[in-house]
N, C-alpha and C. Protein backbone atom coordinates (compact mmCIF):
# COMPACT_ATOMS: atom_id res chain seq x y z
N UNK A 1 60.99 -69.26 9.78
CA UNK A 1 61.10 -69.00 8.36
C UNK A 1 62.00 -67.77 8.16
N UNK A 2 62.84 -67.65 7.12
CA UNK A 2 64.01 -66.70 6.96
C UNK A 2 63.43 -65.93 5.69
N UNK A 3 63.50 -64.84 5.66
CA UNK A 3 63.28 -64.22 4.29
C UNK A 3 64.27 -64.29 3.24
N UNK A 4 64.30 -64.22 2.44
CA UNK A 4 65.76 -64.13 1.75
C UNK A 4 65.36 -63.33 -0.05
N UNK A 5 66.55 -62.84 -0.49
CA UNK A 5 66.25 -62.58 -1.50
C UNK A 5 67.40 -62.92 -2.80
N UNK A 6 66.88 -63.51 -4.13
CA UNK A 6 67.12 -64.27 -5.29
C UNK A 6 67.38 -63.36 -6.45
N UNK A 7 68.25 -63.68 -7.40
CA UNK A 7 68.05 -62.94 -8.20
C UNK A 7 67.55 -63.91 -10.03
N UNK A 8 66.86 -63.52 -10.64
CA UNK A 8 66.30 -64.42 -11.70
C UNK A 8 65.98 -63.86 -12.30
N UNK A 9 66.46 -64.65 -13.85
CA UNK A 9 66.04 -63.78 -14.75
C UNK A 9 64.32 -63.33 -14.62
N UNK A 10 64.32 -62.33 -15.16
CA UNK A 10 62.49 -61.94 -15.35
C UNK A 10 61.87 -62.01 -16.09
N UNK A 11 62.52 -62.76 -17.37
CA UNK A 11 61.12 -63.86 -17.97
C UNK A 11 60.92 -65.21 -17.46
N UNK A 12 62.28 -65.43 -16.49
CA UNK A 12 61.86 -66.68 -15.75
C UNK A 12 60.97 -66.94 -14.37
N UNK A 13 60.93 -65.87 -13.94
CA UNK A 13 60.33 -65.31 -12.60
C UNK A 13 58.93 -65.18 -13.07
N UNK A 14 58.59 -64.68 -14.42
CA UNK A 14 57.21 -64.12 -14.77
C UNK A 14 56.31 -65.90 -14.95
N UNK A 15 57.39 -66.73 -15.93
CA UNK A 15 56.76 -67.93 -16.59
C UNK A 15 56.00 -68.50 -15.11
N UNK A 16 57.41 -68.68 -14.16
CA UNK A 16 56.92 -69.88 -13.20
C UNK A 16 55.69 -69.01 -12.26
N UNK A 17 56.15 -67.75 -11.76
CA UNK A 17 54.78 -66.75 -11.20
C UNK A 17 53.39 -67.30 -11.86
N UNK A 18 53.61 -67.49 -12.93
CA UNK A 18 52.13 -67.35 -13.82
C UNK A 18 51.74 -69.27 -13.31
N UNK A 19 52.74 -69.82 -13.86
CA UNK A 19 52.77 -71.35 -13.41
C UNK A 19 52.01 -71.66 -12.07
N UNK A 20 52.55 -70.72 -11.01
CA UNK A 20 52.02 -71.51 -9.85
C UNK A 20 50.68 -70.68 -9.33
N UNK A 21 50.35 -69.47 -10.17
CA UNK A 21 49.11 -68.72 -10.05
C UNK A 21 48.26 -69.87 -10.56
N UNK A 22 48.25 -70.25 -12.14
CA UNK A 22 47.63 -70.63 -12.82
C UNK A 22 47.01 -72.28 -11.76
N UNK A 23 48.05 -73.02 -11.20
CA UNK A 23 48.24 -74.34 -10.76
C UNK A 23 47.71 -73.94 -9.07
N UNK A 24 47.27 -72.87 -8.50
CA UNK A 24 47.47 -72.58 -7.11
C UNK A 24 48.29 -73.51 -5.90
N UNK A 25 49.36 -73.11 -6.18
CA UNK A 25 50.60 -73.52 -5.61
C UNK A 25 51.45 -72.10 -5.32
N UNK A 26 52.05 -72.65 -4.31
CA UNK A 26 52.72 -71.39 -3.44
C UNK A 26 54.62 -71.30 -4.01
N UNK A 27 55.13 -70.14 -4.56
CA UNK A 27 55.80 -70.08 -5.24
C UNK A 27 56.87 -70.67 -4.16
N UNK A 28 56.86 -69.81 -3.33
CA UNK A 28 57.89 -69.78 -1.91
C UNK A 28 58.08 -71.55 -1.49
N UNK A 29 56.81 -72.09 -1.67
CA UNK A 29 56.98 -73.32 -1.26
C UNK A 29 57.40 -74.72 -2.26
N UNK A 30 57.82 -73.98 -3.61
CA UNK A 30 58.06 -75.01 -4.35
C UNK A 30 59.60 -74.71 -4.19
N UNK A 31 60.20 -73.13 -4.74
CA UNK A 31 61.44 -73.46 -4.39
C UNK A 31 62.11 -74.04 -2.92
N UNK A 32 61.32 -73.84 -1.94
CA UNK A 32 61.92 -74.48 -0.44
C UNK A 32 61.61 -76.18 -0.92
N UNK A 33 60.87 -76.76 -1.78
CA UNK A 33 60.60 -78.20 -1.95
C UNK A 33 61.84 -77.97 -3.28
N UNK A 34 62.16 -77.41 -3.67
CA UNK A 34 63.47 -77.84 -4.73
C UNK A 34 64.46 -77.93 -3.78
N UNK A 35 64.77 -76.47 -3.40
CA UNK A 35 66.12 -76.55 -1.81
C UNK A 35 66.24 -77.61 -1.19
N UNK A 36 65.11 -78.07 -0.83
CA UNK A 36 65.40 -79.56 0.53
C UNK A 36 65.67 -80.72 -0.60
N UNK A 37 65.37 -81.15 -1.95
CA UNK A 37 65.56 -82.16 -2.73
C UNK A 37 67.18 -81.77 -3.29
N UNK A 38 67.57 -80.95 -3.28
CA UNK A 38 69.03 -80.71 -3.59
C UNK A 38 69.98 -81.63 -2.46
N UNK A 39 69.09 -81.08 -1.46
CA UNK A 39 70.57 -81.33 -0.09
C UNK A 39 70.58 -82.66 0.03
N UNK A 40 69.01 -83.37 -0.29
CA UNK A 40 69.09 -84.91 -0.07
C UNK A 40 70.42 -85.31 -0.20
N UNK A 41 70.49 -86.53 1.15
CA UNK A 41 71.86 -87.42 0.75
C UNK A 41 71.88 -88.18 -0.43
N UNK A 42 70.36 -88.78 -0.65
CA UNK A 42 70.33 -90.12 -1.91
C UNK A 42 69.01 -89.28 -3.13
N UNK A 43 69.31 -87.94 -3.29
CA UNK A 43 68.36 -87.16 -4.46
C UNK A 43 67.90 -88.39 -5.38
N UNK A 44 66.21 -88.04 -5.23
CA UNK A 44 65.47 -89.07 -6.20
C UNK A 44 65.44 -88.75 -7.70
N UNK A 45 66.00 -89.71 -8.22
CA UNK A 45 66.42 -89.56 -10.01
C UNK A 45 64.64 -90.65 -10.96
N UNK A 46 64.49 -89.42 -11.43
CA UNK A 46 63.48 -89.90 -12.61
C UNK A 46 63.40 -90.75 -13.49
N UNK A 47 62.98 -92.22 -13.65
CA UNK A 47 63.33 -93.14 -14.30
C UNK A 47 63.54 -93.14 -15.65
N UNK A 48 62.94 -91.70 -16.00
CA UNK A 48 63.02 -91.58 -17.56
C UNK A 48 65.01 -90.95 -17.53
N UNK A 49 65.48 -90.53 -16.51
CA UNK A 49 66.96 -89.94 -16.47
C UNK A 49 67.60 -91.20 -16.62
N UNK A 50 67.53 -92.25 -15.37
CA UNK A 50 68.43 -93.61 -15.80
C UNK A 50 68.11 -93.91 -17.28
N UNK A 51 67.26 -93.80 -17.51
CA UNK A 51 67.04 -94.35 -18.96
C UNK A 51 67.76 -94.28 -19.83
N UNK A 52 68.10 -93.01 -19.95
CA UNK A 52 68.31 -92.10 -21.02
C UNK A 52 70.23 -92.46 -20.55
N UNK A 53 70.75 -92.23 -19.40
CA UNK A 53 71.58 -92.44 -18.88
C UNK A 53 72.45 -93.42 -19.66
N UNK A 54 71.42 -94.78 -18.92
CA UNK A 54 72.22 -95.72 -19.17
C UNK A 54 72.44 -95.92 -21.19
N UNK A 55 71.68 -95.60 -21.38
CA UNK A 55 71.48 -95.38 -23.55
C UNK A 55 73.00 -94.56 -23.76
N UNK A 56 73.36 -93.38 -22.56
CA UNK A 56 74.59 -93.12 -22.89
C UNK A 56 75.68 -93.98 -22.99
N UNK A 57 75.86 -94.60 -21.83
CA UNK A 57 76.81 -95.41 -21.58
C UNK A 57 77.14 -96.16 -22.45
N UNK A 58 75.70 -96.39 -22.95
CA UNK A 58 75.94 -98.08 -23.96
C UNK A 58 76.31 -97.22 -25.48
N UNK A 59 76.40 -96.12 -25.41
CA UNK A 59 76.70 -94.93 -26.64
C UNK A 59 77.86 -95.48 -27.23
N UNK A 60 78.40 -95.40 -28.69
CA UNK A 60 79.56 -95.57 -29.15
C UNK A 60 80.27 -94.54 -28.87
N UNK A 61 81.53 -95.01 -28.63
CA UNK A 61 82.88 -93.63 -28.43
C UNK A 61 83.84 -94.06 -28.93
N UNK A 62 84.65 -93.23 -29.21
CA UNK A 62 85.98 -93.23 -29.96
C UNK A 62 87.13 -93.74 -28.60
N UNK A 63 87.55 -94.52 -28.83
CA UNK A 63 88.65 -95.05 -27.79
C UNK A 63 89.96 -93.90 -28.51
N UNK A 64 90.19 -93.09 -27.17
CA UNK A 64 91.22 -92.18 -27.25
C UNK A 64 92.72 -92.82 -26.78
N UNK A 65 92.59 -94.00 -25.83
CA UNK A 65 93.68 -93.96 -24.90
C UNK A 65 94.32 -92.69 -24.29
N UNK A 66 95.68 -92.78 -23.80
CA UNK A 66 96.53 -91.67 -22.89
C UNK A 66 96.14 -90.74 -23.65
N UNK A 67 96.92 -89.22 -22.94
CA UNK A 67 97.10 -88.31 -22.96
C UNK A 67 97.83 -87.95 -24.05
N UNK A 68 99.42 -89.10 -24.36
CA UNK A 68 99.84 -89.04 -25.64
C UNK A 68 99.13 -89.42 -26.85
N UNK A 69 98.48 -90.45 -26.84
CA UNK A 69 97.72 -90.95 -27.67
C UNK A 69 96.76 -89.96 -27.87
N UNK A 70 96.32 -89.23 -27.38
CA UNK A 70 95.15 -88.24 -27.54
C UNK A 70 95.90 -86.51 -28.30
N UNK A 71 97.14 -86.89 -27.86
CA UNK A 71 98.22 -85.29 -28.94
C UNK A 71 98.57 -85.84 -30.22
N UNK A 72 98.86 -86.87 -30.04
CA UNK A 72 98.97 -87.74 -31.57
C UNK A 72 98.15 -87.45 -32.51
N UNK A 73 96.67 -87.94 -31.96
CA UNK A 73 95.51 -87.77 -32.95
C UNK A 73 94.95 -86.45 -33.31
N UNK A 74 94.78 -85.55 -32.20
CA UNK A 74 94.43 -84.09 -32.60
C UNK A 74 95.37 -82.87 -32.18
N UNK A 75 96.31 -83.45 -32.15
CA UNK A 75 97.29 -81.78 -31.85
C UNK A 75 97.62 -81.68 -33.25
């Protein structure tokens, strides 16, 4: 185990402190369980995220075309 030291804001440090007092959970060991879910090769996505995701996609947008087409309209 490596020591290391973070810097965070300190009303954010206080909320989650209190969080994992309150929950008895080990602070050290949630961020090392965030760290290792970052590096994942295939990071597990929350089905409520595709959700919401895919609602983007299907979002209306303004068809810009090129680069010219896009100085045309707002330059």
């Amino acid at each position: 185990m490596v020591l290391k030291t973070f810097n965070l804001e300190e009303e954010t440090y206080k909320k989650f402190s209190e969080f994992c007092r309150q929950n008895g959970i080990s602070m050290s060991k949630q961020i090392d369980i965030f760290i290792k879910a970052q590096l994942e090769e295939k990071p597990k996505v929350r089905a409520e995220y595709l959700c919401r995701l895919e609602a983007i996609r299907k979002g209306k947008f303004i068809k810009v075309g090129g680069i010219e087409d896009f100085k045309k309209r707002y330059a």
